[in-house]
PDB file of N, CA and C in Angstrom:
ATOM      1  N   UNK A   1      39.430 -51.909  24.707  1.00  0.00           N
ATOM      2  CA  UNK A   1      39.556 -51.326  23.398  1.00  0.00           C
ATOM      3  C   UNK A   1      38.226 -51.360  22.633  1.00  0.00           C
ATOM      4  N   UNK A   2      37.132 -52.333  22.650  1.00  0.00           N
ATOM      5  CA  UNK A   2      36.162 -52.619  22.237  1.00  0.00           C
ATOM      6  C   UNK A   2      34.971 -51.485  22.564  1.00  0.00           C
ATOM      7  N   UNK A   3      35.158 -51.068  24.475  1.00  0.00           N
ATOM      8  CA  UNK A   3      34.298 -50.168  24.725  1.00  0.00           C
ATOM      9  C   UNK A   3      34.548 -48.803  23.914  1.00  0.00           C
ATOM     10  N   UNK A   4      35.943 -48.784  24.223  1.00  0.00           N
ATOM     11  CA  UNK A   4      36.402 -47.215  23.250  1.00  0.00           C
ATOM     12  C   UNK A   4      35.645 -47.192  21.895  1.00  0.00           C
ATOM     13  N   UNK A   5      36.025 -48.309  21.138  1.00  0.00           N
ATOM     14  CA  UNK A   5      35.648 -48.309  19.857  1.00  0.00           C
ATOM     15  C   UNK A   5      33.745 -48.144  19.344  1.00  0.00           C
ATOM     16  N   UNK A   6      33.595 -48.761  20.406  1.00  0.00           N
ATOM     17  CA  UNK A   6      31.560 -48.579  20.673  1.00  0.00           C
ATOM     18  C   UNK A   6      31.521 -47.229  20.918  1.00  0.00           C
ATOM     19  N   UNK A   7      32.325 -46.520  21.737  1.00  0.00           N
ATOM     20  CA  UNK A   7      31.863 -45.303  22.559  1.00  0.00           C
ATOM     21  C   UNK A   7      32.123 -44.261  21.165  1.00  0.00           C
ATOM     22  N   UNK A   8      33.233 -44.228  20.558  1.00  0.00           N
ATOM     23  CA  UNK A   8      33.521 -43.445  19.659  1.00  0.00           C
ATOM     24  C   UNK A   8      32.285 -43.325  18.313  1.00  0.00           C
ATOM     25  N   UNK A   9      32.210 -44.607  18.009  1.00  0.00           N
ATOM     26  CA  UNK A   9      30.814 -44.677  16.842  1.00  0.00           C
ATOM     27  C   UNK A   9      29.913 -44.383  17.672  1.00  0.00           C
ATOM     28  N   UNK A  10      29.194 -44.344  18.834  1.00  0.00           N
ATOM     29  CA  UNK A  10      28.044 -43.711  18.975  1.00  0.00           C
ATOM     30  C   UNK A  10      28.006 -42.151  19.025  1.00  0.00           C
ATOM     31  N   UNK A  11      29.385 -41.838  19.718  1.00  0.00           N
ATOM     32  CA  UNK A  11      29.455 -40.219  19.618  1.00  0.00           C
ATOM     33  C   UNK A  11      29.277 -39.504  18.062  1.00  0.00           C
ATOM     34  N   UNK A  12      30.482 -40.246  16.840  1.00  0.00           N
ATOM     35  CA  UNK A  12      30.226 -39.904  15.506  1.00  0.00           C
ATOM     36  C   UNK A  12      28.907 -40.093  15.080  1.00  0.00           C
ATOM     37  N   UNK A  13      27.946 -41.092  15.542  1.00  0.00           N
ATOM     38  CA  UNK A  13      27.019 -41.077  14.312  1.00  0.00           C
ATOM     39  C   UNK A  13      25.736 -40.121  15.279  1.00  0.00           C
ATOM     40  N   UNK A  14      25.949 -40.071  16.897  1.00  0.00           N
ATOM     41  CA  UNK A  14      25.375 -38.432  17.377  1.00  0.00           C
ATOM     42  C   UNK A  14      25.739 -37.188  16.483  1.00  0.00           C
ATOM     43  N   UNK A  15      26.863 -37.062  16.278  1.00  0.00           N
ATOM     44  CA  UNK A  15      26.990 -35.499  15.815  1.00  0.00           C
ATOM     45  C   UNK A  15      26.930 -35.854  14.314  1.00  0.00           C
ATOM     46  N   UNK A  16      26.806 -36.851  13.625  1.00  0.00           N
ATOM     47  CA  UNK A  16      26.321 -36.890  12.180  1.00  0.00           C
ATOM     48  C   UNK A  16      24.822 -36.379  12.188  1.00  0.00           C
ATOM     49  N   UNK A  17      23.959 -36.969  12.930  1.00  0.00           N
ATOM     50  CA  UNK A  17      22.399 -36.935  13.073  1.00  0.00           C
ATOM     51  C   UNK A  17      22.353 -35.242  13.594  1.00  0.00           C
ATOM     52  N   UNK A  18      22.949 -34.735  14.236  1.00  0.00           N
ATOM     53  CA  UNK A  18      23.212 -33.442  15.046  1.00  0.00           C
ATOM     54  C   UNK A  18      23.077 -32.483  13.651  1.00  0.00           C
ATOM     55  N   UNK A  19      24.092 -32.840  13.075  1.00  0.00           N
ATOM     56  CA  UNK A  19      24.871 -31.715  12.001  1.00  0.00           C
ATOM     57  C   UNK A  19      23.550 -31.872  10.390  1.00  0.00           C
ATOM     58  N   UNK A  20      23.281 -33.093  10.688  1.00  0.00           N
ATOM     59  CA  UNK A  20      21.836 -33.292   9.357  1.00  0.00           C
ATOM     60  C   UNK A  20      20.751 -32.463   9.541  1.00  0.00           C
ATOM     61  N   UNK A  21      20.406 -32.501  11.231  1.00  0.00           N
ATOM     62  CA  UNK A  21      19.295 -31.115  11.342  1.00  0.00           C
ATOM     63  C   UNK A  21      19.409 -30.295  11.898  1.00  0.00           C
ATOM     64  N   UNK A  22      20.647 -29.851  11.777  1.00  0.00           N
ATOM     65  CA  UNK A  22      21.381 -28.281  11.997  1.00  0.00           C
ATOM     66  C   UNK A  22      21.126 -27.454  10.500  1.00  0.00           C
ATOM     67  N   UNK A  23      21.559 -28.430   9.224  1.00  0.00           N
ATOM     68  CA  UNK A  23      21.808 -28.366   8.062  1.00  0.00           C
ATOM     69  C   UNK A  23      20.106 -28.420   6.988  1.00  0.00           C
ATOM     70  N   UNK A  24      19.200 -28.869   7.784  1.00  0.00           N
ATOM     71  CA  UNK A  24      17.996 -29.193   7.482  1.00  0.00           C
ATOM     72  C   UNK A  24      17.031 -28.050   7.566  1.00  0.00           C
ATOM     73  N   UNK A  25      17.245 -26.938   8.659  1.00  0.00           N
ATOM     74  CA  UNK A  25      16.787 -26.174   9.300  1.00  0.00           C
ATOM     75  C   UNK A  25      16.466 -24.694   8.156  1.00  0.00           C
ATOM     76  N   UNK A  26      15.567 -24.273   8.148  1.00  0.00           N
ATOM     77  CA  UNK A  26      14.954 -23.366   7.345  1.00  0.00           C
ATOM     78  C   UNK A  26      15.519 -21.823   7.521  1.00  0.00           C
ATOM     79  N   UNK A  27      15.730 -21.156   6.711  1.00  0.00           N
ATOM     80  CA  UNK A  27      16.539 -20.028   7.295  1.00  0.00           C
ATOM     81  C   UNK A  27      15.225 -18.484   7.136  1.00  0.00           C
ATOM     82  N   UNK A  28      14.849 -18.234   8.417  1.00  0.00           N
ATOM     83  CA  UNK A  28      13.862 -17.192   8.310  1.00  0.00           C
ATOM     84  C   UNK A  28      13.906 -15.831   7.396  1.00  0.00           C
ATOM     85  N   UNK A  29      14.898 -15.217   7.306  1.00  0.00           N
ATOM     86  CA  UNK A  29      15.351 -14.431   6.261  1.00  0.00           C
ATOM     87  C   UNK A  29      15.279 -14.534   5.228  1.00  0.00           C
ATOM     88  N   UNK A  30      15.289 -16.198   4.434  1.00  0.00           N
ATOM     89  CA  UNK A  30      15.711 -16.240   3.235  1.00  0.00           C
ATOM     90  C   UNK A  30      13.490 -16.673   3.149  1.00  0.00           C
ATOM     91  N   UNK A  31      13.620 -17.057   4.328  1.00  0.00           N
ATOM     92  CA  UNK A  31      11.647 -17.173   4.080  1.00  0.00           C
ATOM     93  C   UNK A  31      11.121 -16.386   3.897  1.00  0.00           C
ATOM     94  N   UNK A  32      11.376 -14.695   4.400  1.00  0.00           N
ATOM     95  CA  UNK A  32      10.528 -13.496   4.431  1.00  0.00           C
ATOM     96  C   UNK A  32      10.418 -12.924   2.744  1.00  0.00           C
ATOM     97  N   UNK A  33      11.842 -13.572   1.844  1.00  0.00           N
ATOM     98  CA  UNK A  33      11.626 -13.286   0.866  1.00  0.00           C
ATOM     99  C   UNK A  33      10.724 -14.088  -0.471  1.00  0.00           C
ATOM    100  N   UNK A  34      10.166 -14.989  -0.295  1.00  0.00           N
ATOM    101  CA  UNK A  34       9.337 -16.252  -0.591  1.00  0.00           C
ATOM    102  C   UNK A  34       8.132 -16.306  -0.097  1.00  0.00           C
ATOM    103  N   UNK A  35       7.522 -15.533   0.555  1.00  0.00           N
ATOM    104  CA  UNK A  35       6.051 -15.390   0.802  1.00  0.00           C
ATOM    105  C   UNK A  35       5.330 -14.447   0.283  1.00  0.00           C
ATOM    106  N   UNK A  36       5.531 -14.160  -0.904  1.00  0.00           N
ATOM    107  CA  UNK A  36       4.432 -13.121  -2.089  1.00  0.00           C
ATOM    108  C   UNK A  36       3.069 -13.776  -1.824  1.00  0.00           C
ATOM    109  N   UNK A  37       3.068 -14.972  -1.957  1.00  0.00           N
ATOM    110  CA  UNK A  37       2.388 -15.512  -2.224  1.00  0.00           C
ATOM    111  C   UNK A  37       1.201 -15.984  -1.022  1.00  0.00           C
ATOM    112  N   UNK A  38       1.680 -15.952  -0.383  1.00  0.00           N
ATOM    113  CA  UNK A  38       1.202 -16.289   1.061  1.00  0.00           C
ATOM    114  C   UNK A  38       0.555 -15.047   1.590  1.00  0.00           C
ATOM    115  N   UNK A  39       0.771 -14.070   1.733  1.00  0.00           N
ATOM    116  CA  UNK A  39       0.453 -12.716   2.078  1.00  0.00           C
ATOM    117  C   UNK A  39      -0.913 -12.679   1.948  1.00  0.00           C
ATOM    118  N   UNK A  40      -1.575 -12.557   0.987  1.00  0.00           N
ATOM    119  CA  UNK A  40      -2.849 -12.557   0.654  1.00  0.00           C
ATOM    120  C   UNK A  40      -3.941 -12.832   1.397  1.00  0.00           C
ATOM    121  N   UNK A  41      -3.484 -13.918   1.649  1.00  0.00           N
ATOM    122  CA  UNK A  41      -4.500 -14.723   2.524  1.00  0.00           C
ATOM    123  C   UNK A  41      -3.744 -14.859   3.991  1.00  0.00           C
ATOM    124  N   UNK A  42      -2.555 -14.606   4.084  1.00  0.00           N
ATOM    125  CA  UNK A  42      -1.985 -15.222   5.743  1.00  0.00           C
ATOM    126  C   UNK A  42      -1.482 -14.193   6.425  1.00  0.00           C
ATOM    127  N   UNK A  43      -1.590 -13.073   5.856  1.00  0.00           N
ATOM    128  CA  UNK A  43      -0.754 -12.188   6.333  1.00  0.00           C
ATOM    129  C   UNK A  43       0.642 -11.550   6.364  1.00  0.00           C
ATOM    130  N   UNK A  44       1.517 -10.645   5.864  1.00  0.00           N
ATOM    131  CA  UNK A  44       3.131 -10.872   5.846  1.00  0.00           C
ATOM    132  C   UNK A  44       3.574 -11.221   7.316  1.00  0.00           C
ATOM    133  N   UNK A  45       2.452 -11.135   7.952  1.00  0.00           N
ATOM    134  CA  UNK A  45       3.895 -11.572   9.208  1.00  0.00           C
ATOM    135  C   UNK A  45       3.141 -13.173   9.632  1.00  0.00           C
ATOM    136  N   UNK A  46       1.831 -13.892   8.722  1.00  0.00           N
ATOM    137  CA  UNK A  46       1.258 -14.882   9.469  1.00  0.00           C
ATOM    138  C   UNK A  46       0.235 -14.609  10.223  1.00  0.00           C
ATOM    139  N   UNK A  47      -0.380 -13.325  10.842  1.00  0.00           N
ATOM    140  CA  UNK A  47      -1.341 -13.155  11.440  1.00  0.00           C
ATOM    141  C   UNK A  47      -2.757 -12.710  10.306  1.00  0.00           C
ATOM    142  N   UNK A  48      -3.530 -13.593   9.970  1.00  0.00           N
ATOM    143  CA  UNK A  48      -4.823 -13.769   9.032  1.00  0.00           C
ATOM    144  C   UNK A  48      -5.502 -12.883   9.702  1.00  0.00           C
ATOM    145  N   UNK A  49      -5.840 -11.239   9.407  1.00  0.00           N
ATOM    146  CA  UNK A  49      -6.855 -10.909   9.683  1.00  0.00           C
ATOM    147  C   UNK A  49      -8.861 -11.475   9.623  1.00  0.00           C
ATOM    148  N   UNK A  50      -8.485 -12.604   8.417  1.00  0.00           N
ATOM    149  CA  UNK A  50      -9.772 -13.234   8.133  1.00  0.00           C
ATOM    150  C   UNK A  50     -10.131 -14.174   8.111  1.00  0.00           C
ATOM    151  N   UNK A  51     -11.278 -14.877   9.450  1.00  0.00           N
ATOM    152  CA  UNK A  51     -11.124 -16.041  10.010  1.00  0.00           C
ATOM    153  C   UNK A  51     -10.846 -16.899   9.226  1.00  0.00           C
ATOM    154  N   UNK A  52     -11.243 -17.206   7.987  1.00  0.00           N
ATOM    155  CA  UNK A  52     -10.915 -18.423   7.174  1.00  0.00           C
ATOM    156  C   UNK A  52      -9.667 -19.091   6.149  1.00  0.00           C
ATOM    157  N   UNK A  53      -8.401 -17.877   6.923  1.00  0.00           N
ATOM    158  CA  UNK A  53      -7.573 -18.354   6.893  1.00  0.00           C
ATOM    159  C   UNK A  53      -6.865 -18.213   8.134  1.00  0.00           C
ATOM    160  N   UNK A  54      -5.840 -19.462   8.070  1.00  0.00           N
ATOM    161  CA  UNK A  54      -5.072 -19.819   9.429  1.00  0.00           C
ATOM    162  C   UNK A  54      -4.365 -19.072   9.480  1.00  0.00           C
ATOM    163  N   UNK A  55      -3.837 -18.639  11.089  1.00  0.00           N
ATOM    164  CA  UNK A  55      -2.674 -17.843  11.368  1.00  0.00           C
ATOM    165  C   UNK A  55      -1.179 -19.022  11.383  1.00  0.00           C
ATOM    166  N   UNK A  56      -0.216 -18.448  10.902  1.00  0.00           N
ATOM    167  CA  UNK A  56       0.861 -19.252  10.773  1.00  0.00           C
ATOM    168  C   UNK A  56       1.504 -18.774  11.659  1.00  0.00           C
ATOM    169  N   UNK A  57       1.356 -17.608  12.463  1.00  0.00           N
ATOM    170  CA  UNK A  57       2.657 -16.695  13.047  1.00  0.00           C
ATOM    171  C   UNK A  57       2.577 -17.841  14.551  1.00  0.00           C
ATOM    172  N   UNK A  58       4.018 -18.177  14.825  1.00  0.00           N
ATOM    173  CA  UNK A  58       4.759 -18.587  15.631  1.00  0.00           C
ATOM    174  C   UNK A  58       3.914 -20.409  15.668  1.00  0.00           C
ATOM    175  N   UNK A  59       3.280 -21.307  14.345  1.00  0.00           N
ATOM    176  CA  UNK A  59       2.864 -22.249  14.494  1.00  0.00           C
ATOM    177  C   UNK A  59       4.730 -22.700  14.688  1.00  0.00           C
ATOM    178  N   UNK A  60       4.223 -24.085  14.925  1.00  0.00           N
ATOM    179  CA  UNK A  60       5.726 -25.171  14.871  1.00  0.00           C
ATOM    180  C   UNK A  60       6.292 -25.053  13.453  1.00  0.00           C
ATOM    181  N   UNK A  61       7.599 -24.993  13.181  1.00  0.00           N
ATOM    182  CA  UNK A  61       8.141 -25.323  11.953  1.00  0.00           C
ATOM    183  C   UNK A  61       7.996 -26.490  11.434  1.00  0.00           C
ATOM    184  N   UNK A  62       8.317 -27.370  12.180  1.00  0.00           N
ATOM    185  CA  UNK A  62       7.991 -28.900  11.516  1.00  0.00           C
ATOM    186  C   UNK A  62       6.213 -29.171  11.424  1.00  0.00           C
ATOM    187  N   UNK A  63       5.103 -28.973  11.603  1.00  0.00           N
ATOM    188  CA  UNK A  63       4.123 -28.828  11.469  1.00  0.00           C
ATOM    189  C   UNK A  63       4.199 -27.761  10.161  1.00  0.00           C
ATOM    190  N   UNK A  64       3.902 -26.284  10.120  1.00  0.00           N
ATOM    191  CA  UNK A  64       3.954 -25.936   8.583  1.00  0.00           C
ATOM    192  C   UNK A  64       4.845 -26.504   7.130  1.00  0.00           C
ATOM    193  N   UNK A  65       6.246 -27.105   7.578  1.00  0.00           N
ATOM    194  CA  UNK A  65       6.799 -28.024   7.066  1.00  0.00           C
ATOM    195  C   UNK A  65       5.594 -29.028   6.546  1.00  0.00           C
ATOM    196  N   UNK A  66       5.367 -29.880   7.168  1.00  0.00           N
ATOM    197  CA  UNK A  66       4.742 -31.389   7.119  1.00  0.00           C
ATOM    198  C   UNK A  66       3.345 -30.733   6.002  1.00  0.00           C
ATOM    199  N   UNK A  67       2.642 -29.626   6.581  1.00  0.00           N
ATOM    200  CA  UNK A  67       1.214 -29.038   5.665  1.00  0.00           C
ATOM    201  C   UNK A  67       1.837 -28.895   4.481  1.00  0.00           C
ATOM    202  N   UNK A  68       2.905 -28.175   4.458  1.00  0.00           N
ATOM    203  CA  UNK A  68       3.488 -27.727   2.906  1.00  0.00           C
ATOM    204  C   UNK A  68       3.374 -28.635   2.081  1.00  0.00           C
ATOM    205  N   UNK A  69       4.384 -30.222   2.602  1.00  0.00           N
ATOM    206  CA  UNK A  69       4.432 -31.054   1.562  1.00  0.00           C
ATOM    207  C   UNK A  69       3.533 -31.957   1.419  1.00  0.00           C
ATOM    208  N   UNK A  70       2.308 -31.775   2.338  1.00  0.00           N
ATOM    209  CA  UNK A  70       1.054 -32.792   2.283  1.00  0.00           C
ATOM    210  C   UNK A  70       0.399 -32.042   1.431  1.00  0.00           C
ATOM    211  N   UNK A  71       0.312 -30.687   0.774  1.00  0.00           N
ATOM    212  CA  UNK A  71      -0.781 -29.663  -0.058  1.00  0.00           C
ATOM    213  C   UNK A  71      -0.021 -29.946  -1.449  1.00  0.00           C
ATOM    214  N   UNK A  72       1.328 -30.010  -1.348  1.00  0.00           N
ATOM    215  CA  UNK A  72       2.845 -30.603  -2.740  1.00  0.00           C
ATOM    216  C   UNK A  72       1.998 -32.005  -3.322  1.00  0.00           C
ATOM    217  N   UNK A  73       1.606 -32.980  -2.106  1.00  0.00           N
ATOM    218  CA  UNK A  73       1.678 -34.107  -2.766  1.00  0.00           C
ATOM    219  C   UNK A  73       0.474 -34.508  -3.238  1.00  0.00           C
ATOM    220  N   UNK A  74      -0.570 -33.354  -2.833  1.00  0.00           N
ATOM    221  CA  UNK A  74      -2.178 -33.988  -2.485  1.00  0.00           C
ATOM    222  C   UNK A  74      -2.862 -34.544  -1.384  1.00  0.00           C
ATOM    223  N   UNK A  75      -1.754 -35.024  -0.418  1.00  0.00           N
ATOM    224  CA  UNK A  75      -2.649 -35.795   0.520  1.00  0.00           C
ATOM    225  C   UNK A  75      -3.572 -34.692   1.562  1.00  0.00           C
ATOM    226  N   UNK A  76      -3.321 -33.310   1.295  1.00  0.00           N
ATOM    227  CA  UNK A  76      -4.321 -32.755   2.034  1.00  0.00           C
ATOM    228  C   UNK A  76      -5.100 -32.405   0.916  1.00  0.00           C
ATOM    229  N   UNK A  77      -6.516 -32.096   0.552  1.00  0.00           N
ATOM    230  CA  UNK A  77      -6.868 -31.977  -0.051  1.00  0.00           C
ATOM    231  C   UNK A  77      -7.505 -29.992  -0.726  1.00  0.00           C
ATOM    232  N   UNK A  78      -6.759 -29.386  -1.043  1.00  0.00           N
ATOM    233  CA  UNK A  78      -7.541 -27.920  -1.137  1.00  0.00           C
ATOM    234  C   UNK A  78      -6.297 -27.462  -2.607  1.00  0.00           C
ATOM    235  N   UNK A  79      -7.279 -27.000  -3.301  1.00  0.00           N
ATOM    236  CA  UNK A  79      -6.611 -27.023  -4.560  1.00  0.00           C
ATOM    237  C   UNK A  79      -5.997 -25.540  -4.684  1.00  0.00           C
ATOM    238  N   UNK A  80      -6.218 -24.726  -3.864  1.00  0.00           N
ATOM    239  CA  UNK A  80      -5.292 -23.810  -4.322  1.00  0.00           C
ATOM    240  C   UNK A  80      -4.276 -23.911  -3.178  1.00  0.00           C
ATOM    241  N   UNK A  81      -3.925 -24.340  -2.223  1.00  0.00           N
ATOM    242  CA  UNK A  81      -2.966 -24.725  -1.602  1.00  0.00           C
ATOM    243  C   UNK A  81      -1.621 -25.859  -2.180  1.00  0.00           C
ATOM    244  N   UNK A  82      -2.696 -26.299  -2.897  1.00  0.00           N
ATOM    245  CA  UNK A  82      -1.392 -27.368  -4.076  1.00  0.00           C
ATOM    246  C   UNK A  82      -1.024 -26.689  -5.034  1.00  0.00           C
ATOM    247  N   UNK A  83      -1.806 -26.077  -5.471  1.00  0.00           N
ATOM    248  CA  UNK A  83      -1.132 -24.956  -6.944  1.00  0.00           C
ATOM    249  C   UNK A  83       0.164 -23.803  -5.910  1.00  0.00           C
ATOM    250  N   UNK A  84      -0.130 -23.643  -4.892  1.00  0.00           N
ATOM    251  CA  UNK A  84       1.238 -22.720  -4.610  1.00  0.00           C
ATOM    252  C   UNK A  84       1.835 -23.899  -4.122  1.00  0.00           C
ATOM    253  N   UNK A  85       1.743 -24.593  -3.141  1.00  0.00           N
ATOM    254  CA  UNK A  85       2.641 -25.550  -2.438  1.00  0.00           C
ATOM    255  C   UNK A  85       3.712 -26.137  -3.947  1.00  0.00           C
ATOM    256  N   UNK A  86       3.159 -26.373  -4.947  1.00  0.00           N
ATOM    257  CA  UNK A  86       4.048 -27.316  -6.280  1.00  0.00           C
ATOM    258  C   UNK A  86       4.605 -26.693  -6.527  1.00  0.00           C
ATOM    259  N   UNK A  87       4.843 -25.267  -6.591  1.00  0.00           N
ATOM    260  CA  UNK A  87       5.941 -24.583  -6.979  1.00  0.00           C
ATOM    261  C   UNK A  87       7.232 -24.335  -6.064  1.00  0.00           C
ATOM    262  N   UNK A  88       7.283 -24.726  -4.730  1.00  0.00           N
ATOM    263  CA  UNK A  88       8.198 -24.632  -3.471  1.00  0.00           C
ATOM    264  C   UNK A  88       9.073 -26.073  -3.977  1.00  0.00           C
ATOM    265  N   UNK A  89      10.363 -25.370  -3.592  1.00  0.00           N
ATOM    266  CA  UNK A  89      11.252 -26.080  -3.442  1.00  0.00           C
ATOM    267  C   UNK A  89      11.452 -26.837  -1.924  1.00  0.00           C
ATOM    268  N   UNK A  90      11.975 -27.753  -1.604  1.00  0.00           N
ATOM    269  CA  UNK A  90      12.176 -28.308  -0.343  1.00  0.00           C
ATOM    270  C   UNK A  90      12.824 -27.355   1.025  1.00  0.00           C
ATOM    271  N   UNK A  91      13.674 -26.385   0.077  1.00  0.00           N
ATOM    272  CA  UNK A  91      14.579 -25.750   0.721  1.00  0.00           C
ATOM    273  C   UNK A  91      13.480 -24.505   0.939  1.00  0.00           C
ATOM    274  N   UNK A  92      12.327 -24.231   0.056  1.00  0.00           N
ATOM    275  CA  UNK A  92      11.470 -22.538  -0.125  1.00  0.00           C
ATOM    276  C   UNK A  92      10.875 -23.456   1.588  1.00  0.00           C
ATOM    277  N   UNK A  93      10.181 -24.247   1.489  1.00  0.00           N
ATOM    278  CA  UNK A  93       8.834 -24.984   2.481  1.00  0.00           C
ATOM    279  C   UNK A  93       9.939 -24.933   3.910  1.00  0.00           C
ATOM    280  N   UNK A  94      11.381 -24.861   3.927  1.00  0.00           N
ATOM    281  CA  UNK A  94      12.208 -24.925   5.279  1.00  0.00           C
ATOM    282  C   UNK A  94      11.612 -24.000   5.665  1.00  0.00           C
ATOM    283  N   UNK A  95      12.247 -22.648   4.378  1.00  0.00           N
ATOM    284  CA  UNK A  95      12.726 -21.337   4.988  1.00  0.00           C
ATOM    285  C   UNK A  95      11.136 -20.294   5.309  1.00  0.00           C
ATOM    286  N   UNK A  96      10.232 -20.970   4.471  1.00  0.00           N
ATOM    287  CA  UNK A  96       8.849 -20.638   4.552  1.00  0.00           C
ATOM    288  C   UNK A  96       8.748 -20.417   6.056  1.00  0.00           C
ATOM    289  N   UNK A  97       8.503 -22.164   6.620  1.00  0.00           N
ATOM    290  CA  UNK A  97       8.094 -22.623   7.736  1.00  0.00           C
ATOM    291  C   UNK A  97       8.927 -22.069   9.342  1.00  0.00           C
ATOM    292  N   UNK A  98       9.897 -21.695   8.676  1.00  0.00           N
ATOM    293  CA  UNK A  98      11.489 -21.431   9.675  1.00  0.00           C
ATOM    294  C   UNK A  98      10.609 -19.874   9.594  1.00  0.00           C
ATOM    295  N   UNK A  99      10.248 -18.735   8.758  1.00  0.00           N
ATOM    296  CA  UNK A  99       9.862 -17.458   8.930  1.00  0.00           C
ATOM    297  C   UNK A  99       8.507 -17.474   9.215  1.00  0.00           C
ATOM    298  N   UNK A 100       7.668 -17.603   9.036  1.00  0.00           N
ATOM    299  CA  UNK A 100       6.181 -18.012  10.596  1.00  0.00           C
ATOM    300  C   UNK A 100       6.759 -18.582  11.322  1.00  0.00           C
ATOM    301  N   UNK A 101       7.077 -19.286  11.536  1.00  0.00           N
ATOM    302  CA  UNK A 101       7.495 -20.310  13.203  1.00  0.00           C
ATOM    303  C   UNK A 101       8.118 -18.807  13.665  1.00  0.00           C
ATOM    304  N   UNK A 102       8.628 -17.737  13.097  1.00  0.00           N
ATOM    305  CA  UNK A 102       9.197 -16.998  14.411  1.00  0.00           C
ATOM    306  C   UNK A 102       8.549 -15.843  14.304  1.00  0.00           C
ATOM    307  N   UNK A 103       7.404 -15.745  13.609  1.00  0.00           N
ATOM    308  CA  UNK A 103       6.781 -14.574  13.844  1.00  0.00           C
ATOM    309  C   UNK A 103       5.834 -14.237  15.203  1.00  0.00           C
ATOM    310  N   UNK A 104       5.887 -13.569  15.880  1.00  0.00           N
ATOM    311  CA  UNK A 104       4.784 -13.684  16.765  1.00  0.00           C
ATOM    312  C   UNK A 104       3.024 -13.614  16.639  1.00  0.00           C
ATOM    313  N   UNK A 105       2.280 -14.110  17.292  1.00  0.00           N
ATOM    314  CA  UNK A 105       1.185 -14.587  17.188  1.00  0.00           C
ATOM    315  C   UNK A 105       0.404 -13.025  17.476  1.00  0.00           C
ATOM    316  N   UNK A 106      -0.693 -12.299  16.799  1.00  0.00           N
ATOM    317  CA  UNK A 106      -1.803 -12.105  17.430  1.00  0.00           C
ATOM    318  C   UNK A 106      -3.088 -12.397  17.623  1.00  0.00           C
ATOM    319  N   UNK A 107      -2.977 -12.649  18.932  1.00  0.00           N
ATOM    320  CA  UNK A 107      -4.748 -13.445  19.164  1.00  0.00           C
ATOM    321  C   UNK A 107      -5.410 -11.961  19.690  1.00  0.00           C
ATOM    322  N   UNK A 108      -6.155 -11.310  18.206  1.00  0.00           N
ATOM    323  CA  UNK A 108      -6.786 -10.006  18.487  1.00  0.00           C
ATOM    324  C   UNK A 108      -8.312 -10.275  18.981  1.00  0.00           C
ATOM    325  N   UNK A 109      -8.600  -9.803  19.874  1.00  0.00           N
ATOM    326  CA  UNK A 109      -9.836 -10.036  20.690  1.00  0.00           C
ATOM    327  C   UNK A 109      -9.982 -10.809  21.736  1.00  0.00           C
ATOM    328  N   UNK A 110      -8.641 -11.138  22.261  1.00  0.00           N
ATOM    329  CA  UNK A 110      -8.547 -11.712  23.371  1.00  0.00           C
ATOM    330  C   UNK A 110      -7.855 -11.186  24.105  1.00  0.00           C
ATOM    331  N   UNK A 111      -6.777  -9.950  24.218  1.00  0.00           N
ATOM    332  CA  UNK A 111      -6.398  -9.202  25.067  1.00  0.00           C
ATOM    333  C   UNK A 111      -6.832  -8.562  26.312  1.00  0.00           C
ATOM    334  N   UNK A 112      -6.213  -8.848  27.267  1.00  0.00           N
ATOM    335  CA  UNK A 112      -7.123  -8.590  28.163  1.00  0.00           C
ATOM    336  C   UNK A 112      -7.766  -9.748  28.829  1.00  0.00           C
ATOM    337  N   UNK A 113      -8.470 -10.575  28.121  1.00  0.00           N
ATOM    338  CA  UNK A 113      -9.355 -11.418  28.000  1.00  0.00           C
ATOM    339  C   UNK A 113      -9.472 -12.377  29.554  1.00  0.00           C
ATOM    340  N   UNK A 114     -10.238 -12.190  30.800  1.00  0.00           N
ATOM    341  CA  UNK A 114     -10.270 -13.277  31.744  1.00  0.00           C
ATOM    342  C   UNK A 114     -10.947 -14.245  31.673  1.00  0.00           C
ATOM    343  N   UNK A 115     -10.974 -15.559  31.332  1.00  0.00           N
ATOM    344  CA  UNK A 115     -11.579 -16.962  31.914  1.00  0.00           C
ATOM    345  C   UNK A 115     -13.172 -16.569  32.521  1.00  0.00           C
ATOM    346  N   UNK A 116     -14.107 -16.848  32.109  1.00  0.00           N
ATOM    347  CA  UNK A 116     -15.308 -16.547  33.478  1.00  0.00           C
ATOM    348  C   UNK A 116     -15.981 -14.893  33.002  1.00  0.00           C
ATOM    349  N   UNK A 117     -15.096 -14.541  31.740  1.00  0.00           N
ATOM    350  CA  UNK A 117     -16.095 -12.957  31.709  1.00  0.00           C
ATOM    351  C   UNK A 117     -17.044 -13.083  31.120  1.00  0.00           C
TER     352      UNK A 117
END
């Protein structure tokens, strides 16, 4: 009866942890409408035509996540990245990060491109 009772709480507090970042998860749609701001410099789909800004298209979600709220809190340091980052809600920086994470990448000038040319 003891094993049952172990076996059952590990399964519940699996699908508790399951269902927290099911529920955590950024919704790309609701991101495409929240990047006015981003455009400028990143591109609407994430691909930066200009080297000195980063391409976001298809980075990790939890990585643009993590930049968002490090530019929110200060600990990265670039001041116009904190002036937009402070205005995102927890839920804008999901759905942000959730719409680049699925954009696809272009790496223009490397098409084609062989090793050794």
């Amino acid at each position: 009866m003891m094993i049952r009772g172990f076996t059952l709480t590990l399964i519940g507090a699996a699908l508790a942890l399951s269902a927290t970042t099911t529920f955590a998860a950024g919704d790309p749609a609701s991101g495409s409408k929240k990047i006015a701001t981003c455009v400028a410099c990143h591109g609407k789909d994430g691909n930066s035509v200009d080297p000195q800004y980063p391409r976001l298209a298809g980075q990790y979600a939890d990585y643009l996540e993590q930049a968002l709220h490090e530019y929110k809190s200060g600990k990265r340091d670039n001041l116009v990245m904190k002036g937009f980052a402070a205005t995102l809600s927890d839920q804008d920086i999901d759905d942000i990060s959730a719409y680049f994470h699925t954009m696809p990448t272009k790496l223009s000038g490397l098409e084609g491109h062989v090793q050794g040319d």
